[in-house]
N, C-alpha and C. Protein backbone atom coordinates (compact mmCIF):
# COMPACT_ATOMS: atom_id res chain seq x y z
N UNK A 1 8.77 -37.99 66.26
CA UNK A 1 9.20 -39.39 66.26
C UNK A 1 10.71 -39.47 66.02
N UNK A 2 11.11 -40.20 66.52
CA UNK A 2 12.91 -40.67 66.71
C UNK A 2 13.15 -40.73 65.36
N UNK A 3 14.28 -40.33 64.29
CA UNK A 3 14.25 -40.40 63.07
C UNK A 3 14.90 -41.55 62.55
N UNK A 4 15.19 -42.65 63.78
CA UNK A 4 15.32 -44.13 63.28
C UNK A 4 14.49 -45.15 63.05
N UNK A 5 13.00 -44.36 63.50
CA UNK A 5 12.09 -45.29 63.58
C UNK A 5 11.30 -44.94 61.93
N UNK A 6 11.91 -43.67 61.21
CA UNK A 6 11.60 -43.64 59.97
C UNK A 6 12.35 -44.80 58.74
N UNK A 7 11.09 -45.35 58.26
CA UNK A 7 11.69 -46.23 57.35
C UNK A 7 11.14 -46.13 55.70
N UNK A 8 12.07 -46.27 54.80
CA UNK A 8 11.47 -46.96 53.79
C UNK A 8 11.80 -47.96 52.92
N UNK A 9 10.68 -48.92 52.96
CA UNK A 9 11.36 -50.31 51.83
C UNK A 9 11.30 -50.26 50.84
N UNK A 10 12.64 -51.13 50.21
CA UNK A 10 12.17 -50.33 48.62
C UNK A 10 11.83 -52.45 48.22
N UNK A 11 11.10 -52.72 47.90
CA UNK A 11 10.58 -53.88 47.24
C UNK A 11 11.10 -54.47 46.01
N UNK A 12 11.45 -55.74 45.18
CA UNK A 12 12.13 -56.00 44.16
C UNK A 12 11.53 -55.09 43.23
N UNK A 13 12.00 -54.73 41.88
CA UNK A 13 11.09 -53.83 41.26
C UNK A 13 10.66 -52.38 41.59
N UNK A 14 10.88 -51.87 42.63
CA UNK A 14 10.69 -50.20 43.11
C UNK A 14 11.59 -49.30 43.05
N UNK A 15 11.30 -48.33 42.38
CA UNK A 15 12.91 -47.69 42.05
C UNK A 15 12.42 -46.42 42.56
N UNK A 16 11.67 -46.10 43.34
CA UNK A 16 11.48 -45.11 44.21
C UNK A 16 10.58 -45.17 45.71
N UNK A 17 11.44 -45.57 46.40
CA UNK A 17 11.00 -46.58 47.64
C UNK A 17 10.43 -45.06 48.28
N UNK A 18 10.24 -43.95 48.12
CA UNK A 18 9.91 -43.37 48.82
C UNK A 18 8.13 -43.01 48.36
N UNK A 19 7.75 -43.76 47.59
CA UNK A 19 6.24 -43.89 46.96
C UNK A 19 5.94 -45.38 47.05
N UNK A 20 5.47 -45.36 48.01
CA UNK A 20 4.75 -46.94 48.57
C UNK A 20 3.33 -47.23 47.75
N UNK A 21 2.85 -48.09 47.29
CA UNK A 21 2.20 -48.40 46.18
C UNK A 21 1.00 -48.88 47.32
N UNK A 22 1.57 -49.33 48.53
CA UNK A 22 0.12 -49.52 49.36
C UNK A 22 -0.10 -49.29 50.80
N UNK A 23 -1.09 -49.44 51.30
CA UNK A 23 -0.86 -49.35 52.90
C UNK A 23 -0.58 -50.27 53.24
N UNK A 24 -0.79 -51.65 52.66
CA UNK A 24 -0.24 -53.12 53.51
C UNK A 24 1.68 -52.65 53.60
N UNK A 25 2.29 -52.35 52.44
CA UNK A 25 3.87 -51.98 52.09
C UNK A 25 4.01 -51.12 53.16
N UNK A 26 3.66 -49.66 53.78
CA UNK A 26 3.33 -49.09 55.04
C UNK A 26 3.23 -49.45 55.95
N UNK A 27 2.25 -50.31 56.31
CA UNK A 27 2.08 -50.65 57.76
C UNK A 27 3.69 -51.70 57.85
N UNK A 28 3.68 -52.65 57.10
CA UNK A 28 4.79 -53.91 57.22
C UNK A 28 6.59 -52.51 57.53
N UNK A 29 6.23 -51.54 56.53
CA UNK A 29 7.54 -50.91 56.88
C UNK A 29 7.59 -50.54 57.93
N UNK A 30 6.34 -49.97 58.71
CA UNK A 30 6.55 -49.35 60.08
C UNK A 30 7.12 -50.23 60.93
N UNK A 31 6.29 -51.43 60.81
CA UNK A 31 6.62 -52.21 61.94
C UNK A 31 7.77 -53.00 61.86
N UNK A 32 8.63 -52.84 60.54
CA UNK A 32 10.24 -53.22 60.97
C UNK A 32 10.85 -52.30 61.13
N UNK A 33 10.54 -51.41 60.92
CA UNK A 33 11.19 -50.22 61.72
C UNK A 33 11.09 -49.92 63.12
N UNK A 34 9.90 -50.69 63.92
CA UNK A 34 10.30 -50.23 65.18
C UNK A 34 11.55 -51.75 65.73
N UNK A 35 10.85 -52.63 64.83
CA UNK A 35 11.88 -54.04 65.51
C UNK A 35 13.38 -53.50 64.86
N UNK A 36 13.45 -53.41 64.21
CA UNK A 36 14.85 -52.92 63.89
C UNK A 36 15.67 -51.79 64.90
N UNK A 37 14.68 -50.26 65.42
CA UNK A 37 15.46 -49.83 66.45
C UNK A 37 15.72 -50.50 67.86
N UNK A 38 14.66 -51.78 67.58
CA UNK A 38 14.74 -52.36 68.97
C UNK A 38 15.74 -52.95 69.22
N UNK A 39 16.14 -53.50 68.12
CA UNK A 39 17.12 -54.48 67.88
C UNK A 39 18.93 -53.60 67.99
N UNK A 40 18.55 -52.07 67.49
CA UNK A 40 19.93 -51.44 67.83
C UNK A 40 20.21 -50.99 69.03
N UNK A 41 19.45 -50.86 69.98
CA UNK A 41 19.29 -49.93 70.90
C UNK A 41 20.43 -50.46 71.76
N UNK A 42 20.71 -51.60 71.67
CA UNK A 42 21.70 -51.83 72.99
C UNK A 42 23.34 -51.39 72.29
N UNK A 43 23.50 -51.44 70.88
CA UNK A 43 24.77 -51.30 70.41
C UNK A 43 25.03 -49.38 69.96
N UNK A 44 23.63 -48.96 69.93
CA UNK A 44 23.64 -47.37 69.78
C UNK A 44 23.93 -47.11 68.35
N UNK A 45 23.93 -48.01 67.21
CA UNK A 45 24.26 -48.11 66.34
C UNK A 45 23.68 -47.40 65.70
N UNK A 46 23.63 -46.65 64.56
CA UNK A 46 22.92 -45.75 63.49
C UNK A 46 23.07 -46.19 62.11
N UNK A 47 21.98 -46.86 61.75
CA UNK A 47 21.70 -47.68 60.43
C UNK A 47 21.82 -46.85 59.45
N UNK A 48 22.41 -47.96 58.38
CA UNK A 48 22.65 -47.02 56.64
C UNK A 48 21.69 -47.63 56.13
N UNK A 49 21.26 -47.75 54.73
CA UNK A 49 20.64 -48.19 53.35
C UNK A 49 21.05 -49.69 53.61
N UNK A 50 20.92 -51.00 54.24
CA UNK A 50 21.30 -52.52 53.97
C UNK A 50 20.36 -53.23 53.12
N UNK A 51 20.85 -53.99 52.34
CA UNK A 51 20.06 -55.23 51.54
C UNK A 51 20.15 -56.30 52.17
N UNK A 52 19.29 -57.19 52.20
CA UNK A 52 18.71 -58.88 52.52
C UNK A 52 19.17 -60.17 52.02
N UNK A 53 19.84 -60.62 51.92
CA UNK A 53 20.10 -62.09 51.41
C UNK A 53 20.06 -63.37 52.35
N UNK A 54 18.62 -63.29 52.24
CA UNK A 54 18.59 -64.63 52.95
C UNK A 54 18.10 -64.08 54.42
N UNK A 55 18.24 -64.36 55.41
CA UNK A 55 18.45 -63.82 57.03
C UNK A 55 19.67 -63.26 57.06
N UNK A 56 20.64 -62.58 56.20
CA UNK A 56 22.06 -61.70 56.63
C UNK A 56 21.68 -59.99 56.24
N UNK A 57 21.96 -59.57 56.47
CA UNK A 57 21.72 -57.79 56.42
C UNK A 57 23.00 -57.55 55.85
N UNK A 58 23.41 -56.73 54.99
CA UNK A 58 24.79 -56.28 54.43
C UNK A 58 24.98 -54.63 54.08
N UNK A 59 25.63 -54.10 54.03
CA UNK A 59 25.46 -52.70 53.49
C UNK A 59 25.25 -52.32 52.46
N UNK A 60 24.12 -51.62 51.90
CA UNK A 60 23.96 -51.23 50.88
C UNK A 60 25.16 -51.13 50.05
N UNK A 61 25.90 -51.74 48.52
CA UNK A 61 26.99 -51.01 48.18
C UNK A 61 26.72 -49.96 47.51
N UNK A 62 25.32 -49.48 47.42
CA UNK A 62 25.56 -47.93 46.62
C UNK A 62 25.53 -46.71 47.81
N UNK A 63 25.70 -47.42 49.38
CA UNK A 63 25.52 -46.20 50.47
C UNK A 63 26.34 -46.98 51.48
N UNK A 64 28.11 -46.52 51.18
CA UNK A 64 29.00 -47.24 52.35
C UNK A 64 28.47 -46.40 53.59
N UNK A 65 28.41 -47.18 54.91
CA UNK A 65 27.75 -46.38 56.64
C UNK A 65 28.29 -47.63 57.06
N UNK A 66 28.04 -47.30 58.26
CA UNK A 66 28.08 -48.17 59.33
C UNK A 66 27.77 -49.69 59.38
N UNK A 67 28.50 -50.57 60.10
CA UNK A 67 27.72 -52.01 59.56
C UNK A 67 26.18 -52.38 60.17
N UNK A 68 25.22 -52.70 59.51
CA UNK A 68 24.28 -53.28 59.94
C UNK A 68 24.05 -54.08 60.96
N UNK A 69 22.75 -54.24 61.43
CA UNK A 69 22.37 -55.10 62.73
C UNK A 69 22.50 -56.06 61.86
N UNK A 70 23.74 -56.91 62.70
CA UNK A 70 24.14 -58.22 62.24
C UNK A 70 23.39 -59.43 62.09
N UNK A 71 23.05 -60.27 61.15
CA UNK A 71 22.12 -61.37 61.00
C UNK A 71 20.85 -60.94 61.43
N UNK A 72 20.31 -59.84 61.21
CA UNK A 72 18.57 -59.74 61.61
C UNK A 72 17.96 -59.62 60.88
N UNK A 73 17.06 -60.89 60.77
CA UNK A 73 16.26 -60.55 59.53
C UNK A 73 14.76 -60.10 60.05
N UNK A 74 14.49 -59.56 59.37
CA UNK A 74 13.17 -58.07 59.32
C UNK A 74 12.13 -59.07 59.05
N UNK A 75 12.15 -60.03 57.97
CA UNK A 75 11.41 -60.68 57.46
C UNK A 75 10.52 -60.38 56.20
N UNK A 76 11.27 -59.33 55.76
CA UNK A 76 11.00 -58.93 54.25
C UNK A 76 11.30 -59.84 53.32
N UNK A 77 12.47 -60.53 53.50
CA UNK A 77 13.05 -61.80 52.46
C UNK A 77 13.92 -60.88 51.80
N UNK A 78 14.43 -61.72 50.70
CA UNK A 78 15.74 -61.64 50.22
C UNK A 78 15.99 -60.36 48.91
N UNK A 79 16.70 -59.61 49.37
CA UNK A 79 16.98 -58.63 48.32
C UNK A 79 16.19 -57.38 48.12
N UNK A 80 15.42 -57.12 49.80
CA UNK A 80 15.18 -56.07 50.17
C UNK A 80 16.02 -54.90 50.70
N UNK A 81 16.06 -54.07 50.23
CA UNK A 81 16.89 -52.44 50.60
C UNK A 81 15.42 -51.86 51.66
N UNK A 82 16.54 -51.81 53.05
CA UNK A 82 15.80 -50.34 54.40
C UNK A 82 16.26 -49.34 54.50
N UNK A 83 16.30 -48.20 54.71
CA UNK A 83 16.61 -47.30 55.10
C UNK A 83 15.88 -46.70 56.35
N UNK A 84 16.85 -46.51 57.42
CA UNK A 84 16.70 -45.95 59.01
C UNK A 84 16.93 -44.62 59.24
């Protein structure tokens, strides 16, 4: 699998997003992970760590990269961290 389509969310409260507490948290990560590469594919862009506020995507500040797919919201809501 393309290693952009690997994701993990880390949820308010999760301080180790790489231990998902369920399969509903799983399935929902997969599937912004494929809308999210869908969403880069035309700019070729290669996603960092971004947080959520609101519908804006921003860069993680504990992981400066590349800027995020601009205004897309995943639909996790606010003050979710992805990693691509």
């Amino acid at each position: 699998m393309d290693p952009r389509y690997m994701i993990l969310a880390l949820r308010a409260g999760e301080t180790r997003p790489w231990k998902a507490r369920s399969a509903r948290t799983i399935r929902e990560a997969r599937s912004i992970a494929y809308r999210l590469a869908r969403a880069m594919r035309c700019g070729g862009n290669t996603a960092r760590p971004m947080w959520c506020e609101g519908r804006s995507w921003h860069p993680h500040p504990d992981a400066p990269g590349r800027a995020p797919v601009g205004g897309y919201d995943a639909g996790l809501g606010g003050g979710t961290v992805i990693y691509l």
